[in-house]
PDB file of N, CA and C in Angstrom:
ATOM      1  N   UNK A   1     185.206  65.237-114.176  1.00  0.00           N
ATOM      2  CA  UNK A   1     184.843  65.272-112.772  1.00  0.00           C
ATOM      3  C   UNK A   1     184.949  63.871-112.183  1.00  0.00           C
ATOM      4  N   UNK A   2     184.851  63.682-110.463  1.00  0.00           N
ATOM      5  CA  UNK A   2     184.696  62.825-110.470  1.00  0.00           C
ATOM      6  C   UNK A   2     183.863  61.789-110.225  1.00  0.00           C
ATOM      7  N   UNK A   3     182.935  62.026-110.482  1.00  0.00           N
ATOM      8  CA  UNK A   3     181.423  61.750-110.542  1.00  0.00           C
ATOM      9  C   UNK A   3     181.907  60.680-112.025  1.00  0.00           C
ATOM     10  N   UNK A   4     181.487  61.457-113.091  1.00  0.00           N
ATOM     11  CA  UNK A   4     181.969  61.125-114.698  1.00  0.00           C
ATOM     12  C   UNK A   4     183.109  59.978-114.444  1.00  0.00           C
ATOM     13  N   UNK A   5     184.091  60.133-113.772  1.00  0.00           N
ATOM     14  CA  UNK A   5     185.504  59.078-113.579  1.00  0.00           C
ATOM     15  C   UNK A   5     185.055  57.865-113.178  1.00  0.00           C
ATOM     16  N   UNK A   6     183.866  57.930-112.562  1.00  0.00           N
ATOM     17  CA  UNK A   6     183.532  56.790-111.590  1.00  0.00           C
ATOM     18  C   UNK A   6     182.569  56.095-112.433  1.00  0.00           C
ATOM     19  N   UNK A   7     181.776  56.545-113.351  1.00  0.00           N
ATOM     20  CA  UNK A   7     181.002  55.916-113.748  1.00  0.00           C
ATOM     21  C   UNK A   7     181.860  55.362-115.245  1.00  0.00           C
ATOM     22  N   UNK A   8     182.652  55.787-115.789  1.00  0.00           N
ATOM     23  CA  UNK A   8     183.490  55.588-116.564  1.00  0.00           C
ATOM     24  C   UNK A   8     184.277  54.373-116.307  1.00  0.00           C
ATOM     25  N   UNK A   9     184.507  53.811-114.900  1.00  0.00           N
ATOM     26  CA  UNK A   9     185.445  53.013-114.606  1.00  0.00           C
ATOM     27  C   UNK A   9     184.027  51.880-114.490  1.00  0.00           C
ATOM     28  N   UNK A  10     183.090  52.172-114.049  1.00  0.00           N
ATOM     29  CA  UNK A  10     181.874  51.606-114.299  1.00  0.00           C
ATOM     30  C   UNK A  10     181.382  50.547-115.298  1.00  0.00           C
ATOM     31  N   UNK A  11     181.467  51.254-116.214  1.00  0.00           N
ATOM     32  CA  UNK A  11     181.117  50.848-117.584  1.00  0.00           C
ATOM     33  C   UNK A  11     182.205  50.107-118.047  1.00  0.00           C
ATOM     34  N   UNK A  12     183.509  50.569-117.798  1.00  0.00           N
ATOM     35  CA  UNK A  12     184.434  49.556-118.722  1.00  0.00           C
ATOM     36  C   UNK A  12     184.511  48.269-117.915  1.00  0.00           C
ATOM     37  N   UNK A  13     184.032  48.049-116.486  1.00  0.00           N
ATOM     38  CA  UNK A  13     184.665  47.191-116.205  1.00  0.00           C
ATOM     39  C   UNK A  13     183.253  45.733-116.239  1.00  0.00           C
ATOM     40  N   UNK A  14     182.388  46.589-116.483  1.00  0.00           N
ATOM     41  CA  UNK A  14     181.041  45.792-116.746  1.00  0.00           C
ATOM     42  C   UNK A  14     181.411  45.070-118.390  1.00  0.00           C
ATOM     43  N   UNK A  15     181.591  46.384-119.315  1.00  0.00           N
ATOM     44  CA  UNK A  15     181.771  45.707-120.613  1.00  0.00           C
ATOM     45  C   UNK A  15     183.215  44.974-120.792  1.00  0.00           C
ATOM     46  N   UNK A  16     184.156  44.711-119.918  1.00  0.00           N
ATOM     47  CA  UNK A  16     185.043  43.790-119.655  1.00  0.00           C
ATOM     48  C   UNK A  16     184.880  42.810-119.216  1.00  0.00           C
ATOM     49  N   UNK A  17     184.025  42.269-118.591  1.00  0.00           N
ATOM     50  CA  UNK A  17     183.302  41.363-117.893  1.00  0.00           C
ATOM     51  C   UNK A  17     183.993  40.811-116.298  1.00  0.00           C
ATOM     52  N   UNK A  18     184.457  42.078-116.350  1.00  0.00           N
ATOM     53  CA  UNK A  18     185.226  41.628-114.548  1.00  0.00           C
ATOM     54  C   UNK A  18     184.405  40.964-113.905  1.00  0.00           C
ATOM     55  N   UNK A  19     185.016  40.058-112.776  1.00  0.00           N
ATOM     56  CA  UNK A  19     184.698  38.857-111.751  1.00  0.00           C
ATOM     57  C   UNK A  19     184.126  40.522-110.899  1.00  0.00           C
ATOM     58  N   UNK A  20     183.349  39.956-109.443  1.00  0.00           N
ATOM     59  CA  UNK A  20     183.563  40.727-108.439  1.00  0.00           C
ATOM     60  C   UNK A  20     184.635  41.011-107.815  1.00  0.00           C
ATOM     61  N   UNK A  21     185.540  39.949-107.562  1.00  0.00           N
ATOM     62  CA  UNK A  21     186.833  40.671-107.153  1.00  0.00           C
ATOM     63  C   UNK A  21     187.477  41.235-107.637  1.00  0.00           C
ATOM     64  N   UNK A  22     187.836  41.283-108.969  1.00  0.00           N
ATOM     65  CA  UNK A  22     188.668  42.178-109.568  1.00  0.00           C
ATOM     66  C   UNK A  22     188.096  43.655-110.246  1.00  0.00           C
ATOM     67  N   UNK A  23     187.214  43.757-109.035  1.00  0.00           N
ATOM     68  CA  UNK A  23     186.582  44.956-109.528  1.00  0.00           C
ATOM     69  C   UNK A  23     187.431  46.027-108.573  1.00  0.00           C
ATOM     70  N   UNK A  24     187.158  47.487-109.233  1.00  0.00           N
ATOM     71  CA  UNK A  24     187.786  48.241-108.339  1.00  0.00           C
ATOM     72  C   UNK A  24     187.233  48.544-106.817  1.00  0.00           C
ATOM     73  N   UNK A  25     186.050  47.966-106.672  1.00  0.00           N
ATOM     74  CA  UNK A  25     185.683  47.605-105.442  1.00  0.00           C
ATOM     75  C   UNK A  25     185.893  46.673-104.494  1.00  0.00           C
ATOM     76  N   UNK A  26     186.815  45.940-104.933  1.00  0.00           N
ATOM     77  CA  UNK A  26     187.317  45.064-104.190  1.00  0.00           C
ATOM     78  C   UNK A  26     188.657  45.404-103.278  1.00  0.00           C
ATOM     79  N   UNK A  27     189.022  46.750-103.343  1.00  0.00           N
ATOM     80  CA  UNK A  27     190.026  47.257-102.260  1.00  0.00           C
ATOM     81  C   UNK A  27     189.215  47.805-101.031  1.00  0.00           C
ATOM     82  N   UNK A  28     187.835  48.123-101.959  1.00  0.00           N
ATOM     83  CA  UNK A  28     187.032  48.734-100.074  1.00  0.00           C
ATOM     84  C   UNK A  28     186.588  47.232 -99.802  1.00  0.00           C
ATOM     85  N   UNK A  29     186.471  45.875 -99.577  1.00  0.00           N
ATOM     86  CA  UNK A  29     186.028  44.983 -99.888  1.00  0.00           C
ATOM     87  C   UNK A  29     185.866  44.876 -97.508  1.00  0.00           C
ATOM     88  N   UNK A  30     187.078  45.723 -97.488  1.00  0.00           N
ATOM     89  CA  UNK A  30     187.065  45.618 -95.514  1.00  0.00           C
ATOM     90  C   UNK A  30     186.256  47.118 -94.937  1.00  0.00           C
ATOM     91  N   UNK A  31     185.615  47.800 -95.758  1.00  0.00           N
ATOM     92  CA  UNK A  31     184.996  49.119 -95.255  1.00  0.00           C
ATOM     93  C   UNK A  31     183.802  48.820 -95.554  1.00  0.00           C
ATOM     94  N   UNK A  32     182.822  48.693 -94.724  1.00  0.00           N
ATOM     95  CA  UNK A  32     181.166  49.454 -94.809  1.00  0.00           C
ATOM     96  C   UNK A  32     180.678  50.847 -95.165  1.00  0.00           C
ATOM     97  N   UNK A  33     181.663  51.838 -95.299  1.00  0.00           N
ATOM     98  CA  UNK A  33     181.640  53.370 -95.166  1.00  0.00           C
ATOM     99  C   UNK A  33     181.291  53.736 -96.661  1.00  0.00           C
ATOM    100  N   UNK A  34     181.004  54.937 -96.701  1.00  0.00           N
ATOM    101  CA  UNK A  34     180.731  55.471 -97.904  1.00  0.00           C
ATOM    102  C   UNK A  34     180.895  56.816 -97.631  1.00  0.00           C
ATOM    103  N   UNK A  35     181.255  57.913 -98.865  1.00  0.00           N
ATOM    104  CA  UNK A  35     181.261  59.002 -98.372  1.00  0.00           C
ATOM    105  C   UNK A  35     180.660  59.892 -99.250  1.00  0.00           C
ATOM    106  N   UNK A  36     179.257  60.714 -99.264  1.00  0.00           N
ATOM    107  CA  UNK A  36     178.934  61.018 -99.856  1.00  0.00           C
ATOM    108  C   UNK A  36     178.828  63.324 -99.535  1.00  0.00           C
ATOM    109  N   UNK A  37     178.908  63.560-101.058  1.00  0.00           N
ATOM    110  CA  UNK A  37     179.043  65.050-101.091  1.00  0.00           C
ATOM    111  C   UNK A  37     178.474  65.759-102.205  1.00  0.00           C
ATOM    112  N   UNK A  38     177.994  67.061-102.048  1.00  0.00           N
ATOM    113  CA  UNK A  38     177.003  68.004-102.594  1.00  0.00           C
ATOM    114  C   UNK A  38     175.586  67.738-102.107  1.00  0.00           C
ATOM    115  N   UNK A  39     175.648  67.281-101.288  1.00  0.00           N
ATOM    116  CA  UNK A  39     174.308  67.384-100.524  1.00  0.00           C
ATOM    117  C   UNK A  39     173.654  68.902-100.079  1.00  0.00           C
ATOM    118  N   UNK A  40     172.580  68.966-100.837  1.00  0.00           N
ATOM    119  CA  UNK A  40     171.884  69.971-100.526  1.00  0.00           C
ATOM    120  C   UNK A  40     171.382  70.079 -98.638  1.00  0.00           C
ATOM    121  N   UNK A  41     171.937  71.226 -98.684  1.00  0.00           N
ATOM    122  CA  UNK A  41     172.378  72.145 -96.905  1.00  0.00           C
ATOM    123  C   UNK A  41     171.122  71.956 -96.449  1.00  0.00           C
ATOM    124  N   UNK A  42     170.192  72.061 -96.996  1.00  0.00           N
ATOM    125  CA  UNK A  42     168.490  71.519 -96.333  1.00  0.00           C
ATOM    126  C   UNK A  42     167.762  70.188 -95.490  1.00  0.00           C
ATOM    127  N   UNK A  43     169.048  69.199 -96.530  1.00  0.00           N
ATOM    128  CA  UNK A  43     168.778  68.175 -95.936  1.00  0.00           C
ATOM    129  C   UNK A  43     169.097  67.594 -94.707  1.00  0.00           C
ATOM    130  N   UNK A  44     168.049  66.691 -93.657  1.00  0.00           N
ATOM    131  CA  UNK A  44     168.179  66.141 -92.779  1.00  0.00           C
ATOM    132  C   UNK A  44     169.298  64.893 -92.856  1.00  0.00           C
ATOM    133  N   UNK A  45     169.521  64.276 -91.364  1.00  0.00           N
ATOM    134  CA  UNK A  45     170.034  63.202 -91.511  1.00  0.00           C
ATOM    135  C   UNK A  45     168.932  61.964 -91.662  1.00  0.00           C
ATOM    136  N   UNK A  46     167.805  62.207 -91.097  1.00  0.00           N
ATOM    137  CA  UNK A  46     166.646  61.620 -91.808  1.00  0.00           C
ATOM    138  C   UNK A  46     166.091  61.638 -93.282  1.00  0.00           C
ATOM    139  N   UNK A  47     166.797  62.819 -93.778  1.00  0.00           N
ATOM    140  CA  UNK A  47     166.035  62.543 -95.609  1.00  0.00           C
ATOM    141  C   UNK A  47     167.434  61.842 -96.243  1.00  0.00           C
ATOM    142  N   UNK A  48     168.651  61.843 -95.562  1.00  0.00           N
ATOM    143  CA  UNK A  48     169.769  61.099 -96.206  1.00  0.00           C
ATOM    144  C   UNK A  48     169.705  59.601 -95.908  1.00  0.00           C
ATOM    145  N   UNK A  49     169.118  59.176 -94.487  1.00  0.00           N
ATOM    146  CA  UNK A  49     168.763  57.611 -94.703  1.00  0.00           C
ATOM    147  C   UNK A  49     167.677  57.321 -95.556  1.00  0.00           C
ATOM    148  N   UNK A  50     166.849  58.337 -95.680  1.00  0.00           N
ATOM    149  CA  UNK A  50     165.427  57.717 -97.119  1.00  0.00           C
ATOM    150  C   UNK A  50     165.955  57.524 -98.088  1.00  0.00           C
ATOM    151  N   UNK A  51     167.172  58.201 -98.751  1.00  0.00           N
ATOM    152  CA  UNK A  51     167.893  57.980 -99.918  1.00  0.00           C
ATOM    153  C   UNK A  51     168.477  56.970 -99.933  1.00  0.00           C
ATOM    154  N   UNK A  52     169.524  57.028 -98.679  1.00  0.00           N
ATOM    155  CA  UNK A  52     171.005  55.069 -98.947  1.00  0.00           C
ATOM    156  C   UNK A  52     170.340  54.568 -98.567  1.00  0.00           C
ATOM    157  N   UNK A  53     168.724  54.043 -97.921  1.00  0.00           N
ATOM    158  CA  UNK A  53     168.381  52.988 -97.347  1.00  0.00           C
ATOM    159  C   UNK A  53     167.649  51.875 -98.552  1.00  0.00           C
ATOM    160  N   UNK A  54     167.777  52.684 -99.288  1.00  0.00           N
ATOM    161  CA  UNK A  54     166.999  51.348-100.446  1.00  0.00           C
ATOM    162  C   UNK A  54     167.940  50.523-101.029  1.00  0.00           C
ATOM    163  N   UNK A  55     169.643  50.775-100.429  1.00  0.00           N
ATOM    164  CA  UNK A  55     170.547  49.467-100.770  1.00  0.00           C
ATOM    165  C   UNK A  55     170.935  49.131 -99.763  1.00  0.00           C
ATOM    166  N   UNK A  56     170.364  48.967 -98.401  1.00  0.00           N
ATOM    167  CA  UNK A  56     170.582  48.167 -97.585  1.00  0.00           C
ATOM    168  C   UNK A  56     170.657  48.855 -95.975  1.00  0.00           C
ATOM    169  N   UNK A  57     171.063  48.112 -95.028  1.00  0.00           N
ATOM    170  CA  UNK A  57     170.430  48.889 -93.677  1.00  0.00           C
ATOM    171  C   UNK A  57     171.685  49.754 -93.175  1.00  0.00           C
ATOM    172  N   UNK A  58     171.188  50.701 -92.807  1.00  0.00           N
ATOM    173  CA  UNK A  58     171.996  51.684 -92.298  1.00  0.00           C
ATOM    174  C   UNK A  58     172.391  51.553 -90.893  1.00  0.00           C
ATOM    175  N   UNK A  59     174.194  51.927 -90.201  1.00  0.00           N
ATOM    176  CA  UNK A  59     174.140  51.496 -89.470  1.00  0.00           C
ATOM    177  C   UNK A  59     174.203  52.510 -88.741  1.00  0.00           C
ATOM    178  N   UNK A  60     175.024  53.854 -89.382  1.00  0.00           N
ATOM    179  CA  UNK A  60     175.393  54.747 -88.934  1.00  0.00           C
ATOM    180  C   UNK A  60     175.830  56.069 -89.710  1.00  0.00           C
ATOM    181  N   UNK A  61     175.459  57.280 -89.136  1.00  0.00           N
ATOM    182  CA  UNK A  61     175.638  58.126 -90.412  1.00  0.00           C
ATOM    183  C   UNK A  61     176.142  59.759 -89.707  1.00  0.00           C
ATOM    184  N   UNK A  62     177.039  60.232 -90.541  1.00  0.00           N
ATOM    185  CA  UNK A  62     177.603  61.601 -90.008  1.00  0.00           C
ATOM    186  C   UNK A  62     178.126  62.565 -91.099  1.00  0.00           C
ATOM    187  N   UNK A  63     176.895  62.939 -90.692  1.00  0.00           N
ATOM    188  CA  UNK A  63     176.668  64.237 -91.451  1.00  0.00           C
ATOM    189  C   UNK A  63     177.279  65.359 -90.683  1.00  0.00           C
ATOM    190  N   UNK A  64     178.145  66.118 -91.840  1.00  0.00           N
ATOM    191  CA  UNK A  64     179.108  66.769 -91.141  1.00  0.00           C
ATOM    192  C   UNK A  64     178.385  68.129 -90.785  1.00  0.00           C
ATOM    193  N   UNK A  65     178.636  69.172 -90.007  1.00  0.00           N
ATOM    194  CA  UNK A  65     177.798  70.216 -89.565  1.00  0.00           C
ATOM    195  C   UNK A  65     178.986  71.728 -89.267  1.00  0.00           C
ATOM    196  N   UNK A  66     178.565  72.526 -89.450  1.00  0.00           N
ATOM    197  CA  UNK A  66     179.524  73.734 -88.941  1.00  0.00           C
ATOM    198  C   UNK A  66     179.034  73.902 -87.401  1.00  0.00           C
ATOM    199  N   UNK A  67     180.348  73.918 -86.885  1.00  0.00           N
ATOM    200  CA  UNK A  67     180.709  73.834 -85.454  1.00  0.00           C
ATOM    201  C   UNK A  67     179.729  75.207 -84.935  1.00  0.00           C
ATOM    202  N   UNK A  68     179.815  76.174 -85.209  1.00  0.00           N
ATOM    203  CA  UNK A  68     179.334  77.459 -85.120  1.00  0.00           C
ATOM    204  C   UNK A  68     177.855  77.678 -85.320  1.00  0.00           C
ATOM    205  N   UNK A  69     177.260  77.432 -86.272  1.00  0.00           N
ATOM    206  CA  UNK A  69     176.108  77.392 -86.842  1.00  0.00           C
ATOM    207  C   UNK A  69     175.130  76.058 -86.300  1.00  0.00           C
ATOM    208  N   UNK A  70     175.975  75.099 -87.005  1.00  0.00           N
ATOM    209  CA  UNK A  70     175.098  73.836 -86.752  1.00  0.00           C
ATOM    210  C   UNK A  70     174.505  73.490 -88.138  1.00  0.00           C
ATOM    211  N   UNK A  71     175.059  73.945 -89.064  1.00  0.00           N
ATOM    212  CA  UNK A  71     174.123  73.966 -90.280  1.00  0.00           C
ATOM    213  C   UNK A  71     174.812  72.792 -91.258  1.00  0.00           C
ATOM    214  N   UNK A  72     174.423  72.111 -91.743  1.00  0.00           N
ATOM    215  CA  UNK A  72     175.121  71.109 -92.728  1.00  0.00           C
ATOM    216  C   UNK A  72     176.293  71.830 -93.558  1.00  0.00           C
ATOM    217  N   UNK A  73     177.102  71.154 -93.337  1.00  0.00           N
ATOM    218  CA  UNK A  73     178.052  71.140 -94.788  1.00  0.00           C
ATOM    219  C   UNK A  73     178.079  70.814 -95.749  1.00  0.00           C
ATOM    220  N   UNK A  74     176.807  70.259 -96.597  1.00  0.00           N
ATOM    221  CA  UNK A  74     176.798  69.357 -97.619  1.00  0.00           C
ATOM    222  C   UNK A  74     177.343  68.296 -97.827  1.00  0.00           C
ATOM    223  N   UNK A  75     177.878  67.166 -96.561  1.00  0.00           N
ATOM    224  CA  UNK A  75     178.675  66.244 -97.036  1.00  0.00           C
ATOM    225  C   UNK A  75     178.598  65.372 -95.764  1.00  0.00           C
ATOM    226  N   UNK A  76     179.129  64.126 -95.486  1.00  0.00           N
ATOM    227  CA  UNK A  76     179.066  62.900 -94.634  1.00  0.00           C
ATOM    228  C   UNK A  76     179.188  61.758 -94.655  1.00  0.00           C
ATOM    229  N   UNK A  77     179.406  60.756 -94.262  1.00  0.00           N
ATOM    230  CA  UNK A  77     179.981  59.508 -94.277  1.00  0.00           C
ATOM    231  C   UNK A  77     178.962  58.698 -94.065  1.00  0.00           C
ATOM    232  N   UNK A  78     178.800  57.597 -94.500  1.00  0.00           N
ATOM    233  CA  UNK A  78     177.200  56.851 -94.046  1.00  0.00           C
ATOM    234  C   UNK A  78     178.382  55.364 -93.535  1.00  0.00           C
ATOM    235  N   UNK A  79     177.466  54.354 -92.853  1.00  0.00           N
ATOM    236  CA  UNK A  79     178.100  53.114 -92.654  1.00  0.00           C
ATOM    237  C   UNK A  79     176.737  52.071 -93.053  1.00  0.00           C
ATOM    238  N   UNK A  80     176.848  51.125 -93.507  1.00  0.00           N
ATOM    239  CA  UNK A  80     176.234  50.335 -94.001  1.00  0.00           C
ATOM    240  C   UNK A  80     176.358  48.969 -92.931  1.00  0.00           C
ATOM    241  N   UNK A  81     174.913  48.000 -93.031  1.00  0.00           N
ATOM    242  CA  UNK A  81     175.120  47.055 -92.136  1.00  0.00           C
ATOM    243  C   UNK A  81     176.304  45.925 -92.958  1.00  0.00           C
ATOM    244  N   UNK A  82     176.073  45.386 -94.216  1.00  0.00           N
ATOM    245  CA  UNK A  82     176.795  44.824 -94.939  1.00  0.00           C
ATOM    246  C   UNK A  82     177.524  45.604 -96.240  1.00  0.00           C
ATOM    247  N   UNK A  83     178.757  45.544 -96.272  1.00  0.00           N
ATOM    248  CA  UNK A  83     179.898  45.898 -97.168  1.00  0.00           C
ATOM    249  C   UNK A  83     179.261  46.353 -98.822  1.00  0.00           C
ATOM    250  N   UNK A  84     178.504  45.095 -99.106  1.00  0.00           N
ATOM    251  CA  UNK A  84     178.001  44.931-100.262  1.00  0.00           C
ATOM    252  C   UNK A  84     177.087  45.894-100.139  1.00  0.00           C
ATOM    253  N   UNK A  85     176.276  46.258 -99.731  1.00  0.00           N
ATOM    254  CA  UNK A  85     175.238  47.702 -99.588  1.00  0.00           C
ATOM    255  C   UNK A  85     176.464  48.868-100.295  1.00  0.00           C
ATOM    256  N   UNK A  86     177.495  49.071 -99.817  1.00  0.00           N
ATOM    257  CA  UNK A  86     177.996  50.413-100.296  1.00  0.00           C
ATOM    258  C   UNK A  86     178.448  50.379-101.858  1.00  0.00           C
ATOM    259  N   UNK A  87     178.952  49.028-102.202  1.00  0.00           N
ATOM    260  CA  UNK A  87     178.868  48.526-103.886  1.00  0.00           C
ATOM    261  C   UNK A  87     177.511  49.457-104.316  1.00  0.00           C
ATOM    262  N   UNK A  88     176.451  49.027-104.224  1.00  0.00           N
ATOM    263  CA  UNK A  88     175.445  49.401-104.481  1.00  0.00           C
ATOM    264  C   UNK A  88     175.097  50.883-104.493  1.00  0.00           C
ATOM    265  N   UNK A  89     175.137  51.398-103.379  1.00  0.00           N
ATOM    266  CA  UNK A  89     175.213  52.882-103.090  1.00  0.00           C
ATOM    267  C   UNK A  89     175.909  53.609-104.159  1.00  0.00           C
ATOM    268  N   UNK A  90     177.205  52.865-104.177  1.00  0.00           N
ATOM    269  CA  UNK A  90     178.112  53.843-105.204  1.00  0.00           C
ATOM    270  C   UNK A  90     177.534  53.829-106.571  1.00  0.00           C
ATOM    271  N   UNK A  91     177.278  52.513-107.541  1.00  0.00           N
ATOM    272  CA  UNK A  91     176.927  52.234-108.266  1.00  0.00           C
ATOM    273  C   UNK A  91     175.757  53.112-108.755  1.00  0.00           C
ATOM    274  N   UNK A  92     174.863  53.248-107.857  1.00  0.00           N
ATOM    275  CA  UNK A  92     173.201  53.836-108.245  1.00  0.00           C
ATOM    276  C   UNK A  92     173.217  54.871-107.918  1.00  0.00           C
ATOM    277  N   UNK A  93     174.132  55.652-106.965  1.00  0.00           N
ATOM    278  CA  UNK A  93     173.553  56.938-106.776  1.00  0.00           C
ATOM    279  C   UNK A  93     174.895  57.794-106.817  1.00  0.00           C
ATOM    280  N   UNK A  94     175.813  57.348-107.142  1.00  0.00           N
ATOM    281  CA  UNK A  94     177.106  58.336-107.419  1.00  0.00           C
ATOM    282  C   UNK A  94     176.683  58.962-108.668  1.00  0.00           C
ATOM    283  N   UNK A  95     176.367  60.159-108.878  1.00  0.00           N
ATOM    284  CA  UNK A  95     175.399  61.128-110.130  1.00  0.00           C
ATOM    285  C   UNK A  95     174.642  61.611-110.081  1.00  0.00           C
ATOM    286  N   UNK A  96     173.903  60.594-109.733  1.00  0.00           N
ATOM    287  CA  UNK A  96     172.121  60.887-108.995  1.00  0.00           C
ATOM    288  C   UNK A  96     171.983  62.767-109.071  1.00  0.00           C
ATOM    289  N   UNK A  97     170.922  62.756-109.159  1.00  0.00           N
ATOM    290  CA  UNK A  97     170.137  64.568-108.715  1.00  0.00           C
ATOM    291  C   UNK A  97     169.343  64.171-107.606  1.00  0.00           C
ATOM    292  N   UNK A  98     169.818  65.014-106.874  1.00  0.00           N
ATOM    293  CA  UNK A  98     168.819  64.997-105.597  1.00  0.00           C
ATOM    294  C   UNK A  98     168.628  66.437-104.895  1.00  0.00           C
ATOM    295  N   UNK A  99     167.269  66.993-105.318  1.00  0.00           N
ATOM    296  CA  UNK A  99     167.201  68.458-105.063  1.00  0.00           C
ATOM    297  C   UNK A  99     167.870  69.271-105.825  1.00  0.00           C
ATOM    298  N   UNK A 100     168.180  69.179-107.077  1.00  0.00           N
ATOM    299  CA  UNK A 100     169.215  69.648-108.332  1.00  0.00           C
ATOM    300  C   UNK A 100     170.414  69.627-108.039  1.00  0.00           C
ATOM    301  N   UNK A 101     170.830  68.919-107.276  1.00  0.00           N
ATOM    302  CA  UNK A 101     172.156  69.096-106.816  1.00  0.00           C
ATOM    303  C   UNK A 101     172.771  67.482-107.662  1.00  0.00           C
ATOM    304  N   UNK A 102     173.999  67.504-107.942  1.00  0.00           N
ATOM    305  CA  UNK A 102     174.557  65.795-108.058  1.00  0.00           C
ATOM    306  C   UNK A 102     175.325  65.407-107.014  1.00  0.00           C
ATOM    307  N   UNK A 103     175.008  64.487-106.468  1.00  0.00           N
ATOM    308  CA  UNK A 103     175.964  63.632-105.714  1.00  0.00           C
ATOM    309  C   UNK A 103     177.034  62.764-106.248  1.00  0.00           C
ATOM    310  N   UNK A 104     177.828  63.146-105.588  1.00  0.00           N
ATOM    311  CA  UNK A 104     179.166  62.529-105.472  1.00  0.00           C
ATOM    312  C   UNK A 104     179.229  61.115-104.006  1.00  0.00           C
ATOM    313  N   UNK A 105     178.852  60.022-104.585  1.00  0.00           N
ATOM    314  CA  UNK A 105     178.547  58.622-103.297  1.00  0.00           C
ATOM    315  C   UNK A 105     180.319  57.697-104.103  1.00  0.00           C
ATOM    316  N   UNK A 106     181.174  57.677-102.946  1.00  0.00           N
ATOM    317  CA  UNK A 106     182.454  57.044-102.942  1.00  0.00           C
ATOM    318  C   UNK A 106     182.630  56.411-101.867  1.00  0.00           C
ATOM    319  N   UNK A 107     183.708  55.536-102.016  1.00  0.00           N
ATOM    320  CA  UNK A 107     183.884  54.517-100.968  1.00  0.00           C
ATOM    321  C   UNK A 107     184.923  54.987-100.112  1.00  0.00           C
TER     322      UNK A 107
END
């Protein structure tokens, strides 16, 4: 999956001892964005900033919705005040359980 892929690229590049730039995060190095999915349909756009806000300030967030309904899609884009916040995001909560569900947090 790619949840598993990500944390895989994770680990090798920690036990490689990559610089920060030559991390694979260094191609989003010009995006603040993040895009996160399997979000449980319950959740607010208020219980999704309680979650990304503990790596940094949120600037902006869109949570996607059915046109018809209005009801979440399980999925949305967050923007971060600084770049380095979404490093973080990805890092700590790409896996995560939240409401038994796993998230999928990508850049």
């Amino acid at each position: 999956s790619v949840v598993k892929e990500i944390q895989r690229i994770n680990e090798a590049e920690m036990g490689a001892g990559f610089s920060e730039g030559s991390s694979w995060h260094a191609q989003y190095k010009d995006s603040s964005w993040v895009f996160v999915s399997n979000l449980d349909y319950e959740l607010t756009e208020g219980d999704v900033i309680c979650i990304f806000s503990q790596y940094g300030e949120l600037m902006n967030i869109e949570l996607v919705r059915d046109q018809k309904t209005g009801k979440s899609r399980g999925f949305g884009f967050l923007q971060y005040e600084d770049q380095r916040s979404t490093i973080l995001a990805v890092d700590n909560l790409n896996g995560s359980k939240v409401l038994e569900r796993t998230l999928r947090v990508d850049h």
